[in-house]
N, C-alpha and C. Protein backbone atom coordinates (compact mmCIF):
# COMPACT_ATOMS: atom_id res chain seq x y z
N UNK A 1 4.60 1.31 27.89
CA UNK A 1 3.62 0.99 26.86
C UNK A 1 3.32 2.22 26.03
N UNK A 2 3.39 1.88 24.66
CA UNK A 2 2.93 2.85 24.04
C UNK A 2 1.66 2.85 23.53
N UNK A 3 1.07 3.60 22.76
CA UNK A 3 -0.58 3.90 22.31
C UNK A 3 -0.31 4.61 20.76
N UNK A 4 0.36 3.60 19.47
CA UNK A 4 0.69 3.79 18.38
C UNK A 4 -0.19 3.03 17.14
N UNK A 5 -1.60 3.72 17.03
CA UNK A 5 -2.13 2.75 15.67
C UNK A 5 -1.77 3.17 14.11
N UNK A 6 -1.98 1.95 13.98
CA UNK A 6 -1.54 1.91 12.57
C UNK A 6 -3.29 2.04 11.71
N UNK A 7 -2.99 2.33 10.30
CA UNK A 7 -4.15 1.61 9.06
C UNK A 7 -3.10 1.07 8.40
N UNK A 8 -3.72 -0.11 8.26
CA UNK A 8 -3.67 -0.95 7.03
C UNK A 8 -4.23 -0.99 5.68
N UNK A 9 -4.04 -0.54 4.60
CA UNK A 9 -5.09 -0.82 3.27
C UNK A 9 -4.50 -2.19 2.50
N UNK A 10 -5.21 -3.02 1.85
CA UNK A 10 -5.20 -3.77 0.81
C UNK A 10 -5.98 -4.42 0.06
N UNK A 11 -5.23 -4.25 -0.96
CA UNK A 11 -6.17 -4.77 -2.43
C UNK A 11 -5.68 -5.35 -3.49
N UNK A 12 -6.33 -6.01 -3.69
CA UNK A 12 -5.96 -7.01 -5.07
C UNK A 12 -6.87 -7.87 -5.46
N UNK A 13 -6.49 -9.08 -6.40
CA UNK A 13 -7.11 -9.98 -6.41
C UNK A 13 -7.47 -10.70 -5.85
N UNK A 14 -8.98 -11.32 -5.51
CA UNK A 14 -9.54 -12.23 -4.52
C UNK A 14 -9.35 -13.64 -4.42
N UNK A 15 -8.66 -14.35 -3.42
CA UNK A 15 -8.57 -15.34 -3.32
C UNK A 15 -8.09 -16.03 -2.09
N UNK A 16 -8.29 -17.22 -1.60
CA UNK A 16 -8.55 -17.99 -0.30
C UNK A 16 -6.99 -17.17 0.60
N UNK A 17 -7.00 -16.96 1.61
CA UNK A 17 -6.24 -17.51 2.57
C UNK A 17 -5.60 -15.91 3.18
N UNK A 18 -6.18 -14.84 2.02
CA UNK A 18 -6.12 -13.42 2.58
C UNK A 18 -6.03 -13.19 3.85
N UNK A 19 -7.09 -12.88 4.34
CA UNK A 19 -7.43 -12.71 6.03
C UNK A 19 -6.75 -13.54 7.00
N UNK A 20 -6.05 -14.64 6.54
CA UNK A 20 -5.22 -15.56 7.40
C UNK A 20 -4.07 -15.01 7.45
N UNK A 21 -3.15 -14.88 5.77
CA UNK A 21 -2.05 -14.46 5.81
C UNK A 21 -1.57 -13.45 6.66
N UNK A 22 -2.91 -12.58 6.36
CA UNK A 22 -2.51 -11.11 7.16
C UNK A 22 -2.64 -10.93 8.68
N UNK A 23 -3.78 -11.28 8.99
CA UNK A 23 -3.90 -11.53 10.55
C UNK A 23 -3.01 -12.24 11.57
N UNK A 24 -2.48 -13.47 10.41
CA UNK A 24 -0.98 -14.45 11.47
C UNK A 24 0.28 -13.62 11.56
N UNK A 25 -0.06 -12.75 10.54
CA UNK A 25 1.71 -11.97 10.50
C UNK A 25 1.62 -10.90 11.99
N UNK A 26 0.16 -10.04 11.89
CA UNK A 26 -0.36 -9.34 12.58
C UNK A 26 -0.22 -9.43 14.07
N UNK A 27 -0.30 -11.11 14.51
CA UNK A 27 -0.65 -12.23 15.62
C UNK A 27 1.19 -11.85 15.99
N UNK A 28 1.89 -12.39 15.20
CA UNK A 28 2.75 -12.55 15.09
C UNK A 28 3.78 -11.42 15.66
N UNK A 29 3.56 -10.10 15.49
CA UNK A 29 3.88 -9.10 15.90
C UNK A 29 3.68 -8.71 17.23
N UNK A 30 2.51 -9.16 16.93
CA UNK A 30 1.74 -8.52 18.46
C UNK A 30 1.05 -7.45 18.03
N UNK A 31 0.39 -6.89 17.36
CA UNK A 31 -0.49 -6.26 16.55
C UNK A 31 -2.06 -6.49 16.99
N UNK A 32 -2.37 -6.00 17.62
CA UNK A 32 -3.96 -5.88 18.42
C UNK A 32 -5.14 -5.03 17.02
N UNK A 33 -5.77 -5.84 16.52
CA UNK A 33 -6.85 -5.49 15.40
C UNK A 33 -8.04 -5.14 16.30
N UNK A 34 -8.11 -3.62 16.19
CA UNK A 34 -9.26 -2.85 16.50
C UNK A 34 -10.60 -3.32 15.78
N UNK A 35 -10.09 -3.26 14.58
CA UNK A 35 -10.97 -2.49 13.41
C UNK A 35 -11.29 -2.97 11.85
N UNK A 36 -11.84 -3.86 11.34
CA UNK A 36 -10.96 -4.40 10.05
C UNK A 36 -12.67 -4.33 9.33
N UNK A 37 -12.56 -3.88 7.85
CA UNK A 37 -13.54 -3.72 7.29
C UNK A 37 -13.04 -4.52 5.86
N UNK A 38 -13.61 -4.95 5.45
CA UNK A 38 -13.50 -5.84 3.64
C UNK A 38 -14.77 -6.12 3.13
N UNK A 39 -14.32 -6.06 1.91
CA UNK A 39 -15.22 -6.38 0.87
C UNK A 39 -14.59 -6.49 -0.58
N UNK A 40 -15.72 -6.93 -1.59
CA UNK A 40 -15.23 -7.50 -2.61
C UNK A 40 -15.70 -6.49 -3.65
N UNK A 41 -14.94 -5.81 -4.38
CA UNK A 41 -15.54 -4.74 -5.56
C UNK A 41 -14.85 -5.45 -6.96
N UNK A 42 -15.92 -6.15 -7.51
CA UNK A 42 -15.68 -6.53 -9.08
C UNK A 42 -14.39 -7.42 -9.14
N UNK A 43 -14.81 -8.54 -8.03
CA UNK A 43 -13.61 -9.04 -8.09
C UNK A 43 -11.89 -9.24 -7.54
N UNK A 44 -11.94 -7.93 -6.71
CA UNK A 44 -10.79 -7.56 -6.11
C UNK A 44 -11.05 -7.23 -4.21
N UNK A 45 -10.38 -7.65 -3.71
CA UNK A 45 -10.49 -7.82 -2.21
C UNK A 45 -10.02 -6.74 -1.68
N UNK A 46 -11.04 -5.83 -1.15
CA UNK A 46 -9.99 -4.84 -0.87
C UNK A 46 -10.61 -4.96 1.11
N UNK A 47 -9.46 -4.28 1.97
CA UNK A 47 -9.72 -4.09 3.15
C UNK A 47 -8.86 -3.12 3.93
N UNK A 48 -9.56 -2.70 4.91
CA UNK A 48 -8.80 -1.16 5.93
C UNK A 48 -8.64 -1.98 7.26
N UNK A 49 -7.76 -2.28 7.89
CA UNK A 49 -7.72 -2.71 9.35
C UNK A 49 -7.19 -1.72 10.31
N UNK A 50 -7.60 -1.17 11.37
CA UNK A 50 -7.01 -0.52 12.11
C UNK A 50 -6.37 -1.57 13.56
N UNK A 51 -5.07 -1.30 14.00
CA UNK A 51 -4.31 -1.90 14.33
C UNK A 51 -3.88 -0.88 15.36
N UNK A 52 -3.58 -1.83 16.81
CA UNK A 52 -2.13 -1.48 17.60
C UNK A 52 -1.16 -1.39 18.02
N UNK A 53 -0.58 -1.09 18.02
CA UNK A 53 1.51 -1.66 18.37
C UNK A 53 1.70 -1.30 20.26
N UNK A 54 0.35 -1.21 20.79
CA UNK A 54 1.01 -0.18 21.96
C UNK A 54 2.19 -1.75 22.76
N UNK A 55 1.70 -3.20 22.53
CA UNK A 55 1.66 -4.36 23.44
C UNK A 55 2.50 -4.76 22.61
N UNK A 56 2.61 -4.68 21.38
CA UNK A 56 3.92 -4.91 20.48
C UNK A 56 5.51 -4.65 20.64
N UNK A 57 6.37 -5.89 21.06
CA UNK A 57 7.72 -5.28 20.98
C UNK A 57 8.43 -4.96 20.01
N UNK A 58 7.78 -4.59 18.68
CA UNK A 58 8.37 -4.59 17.56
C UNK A 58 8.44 -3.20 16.99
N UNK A 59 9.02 -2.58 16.47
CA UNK A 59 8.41 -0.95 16.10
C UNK A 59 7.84 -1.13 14.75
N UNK A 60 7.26 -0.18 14.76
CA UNK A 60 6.50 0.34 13.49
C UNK A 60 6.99 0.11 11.91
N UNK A 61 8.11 0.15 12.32
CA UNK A 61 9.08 0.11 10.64
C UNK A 61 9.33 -1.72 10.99
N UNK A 62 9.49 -2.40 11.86
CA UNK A 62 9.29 -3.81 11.40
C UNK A 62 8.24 -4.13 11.18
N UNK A 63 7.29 -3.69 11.69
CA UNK A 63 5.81 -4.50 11.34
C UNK A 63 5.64 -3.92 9.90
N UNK A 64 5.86 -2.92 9.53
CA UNK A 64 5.74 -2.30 8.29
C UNK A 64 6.34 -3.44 7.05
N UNK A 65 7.83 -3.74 7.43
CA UNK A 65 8.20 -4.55 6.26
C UNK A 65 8.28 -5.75 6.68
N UNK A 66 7.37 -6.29 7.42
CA UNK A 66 6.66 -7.97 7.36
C UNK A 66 5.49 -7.93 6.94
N UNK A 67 4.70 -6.69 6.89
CA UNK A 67 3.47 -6.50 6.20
C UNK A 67 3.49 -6.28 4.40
N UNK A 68 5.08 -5.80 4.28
CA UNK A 68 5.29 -5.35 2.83
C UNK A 68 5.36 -6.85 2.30
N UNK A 69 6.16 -7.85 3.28
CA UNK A 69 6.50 -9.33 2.74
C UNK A 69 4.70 -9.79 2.27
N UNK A 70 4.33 -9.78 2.93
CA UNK A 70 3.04 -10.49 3.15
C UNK A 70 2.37 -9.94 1.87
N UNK A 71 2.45 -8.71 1.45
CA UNK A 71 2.11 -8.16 0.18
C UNK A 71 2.56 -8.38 -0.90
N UNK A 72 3.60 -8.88 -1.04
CA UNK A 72 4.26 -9.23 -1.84
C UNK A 72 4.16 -10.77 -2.30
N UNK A 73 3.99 -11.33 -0.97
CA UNK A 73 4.02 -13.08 -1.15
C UNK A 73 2.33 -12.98 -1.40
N UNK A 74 1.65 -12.39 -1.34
CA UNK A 74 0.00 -12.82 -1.81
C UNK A 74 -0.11 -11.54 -3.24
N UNK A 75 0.60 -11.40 -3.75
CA UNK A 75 0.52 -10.39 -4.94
C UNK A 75 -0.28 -9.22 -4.80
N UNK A 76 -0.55 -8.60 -3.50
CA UNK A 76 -1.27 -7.51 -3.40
C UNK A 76 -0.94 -6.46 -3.06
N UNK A 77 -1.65 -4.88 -3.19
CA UNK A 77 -1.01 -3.43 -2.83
C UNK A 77 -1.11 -3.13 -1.69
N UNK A 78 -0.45 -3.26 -1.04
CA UNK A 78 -0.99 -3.29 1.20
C UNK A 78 -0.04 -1.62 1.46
N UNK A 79 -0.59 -1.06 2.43
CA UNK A 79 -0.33 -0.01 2.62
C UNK A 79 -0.01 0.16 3.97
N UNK A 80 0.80 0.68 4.29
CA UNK A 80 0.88 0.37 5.98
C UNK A 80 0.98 2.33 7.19
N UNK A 81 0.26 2.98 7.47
CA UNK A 81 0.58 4.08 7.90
C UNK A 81 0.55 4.32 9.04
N UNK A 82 1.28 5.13 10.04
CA UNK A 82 0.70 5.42 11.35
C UNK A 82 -1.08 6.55 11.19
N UNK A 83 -1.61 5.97 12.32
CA UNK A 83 -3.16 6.41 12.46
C UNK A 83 -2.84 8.22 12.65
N UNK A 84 -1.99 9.04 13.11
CA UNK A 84 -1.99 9.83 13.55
C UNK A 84 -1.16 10.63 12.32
N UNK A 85 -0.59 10.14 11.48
CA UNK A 85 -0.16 10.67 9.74
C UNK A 85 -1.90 10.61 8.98
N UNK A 86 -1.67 9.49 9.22
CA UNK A 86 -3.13 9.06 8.22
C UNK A 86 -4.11 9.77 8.22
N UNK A 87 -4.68 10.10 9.65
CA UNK A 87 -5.53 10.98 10.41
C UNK A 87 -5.21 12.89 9.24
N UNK A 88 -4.43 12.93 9.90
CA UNK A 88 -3.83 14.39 9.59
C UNK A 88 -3.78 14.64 8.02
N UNK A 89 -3.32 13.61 7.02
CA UNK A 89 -3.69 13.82 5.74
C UNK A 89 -5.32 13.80 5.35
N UNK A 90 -6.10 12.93 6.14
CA UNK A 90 -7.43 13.12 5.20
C UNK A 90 -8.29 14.28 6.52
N UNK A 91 -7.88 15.33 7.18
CA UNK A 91 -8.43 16.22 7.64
C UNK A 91 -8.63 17.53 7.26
N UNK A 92 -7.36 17.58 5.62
CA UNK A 92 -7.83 18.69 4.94
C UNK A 92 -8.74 18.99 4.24
């Protein structure tokens, strides 16, 4: 078992079925949601989920581009990083 989180960012335009799309793909993986924060700024849905892969048999670079699909099929900017990159860029 590994101990590999991810962040998630996305944003776009607001509309029904967001939080489903993303969470079934998530389910789907095997992707354990720590952490998930959203809200709506002027219209646009934006949200940060923190995520785990440790129970996941999938690696990081697949969950990455089923998350890119999912961004793509709901027209939004989704971001996908390991927690321990992510971490290390906003500590300067």
């Amino acid at each position: 078992m590994r101990d590999e989180k991810i962040v998630v960012t996305l944003l776009g335009a607001d509309r029904v079925g967001i939080v489903a799309e993303l969470t079934a793909t998530l389910a789907k993986y095997g992707v354990n949601i720590e952490d998930i924060k959203q809200t709506i700024m002027q219209d646009y849905f934006v949200m940060f989920l923190l995520g785990d892969l440790k129970n996941s048999t999938y690696s990081f670079k697949e969950v990455k581009e089923a998350l890119d699909e999912v961004g793509e099929k709901l027209k939004m900017e989704i971001w996908v990083q390991k927690k321990d990159i992510f971490d290390k860029m906003h500590s300067i």
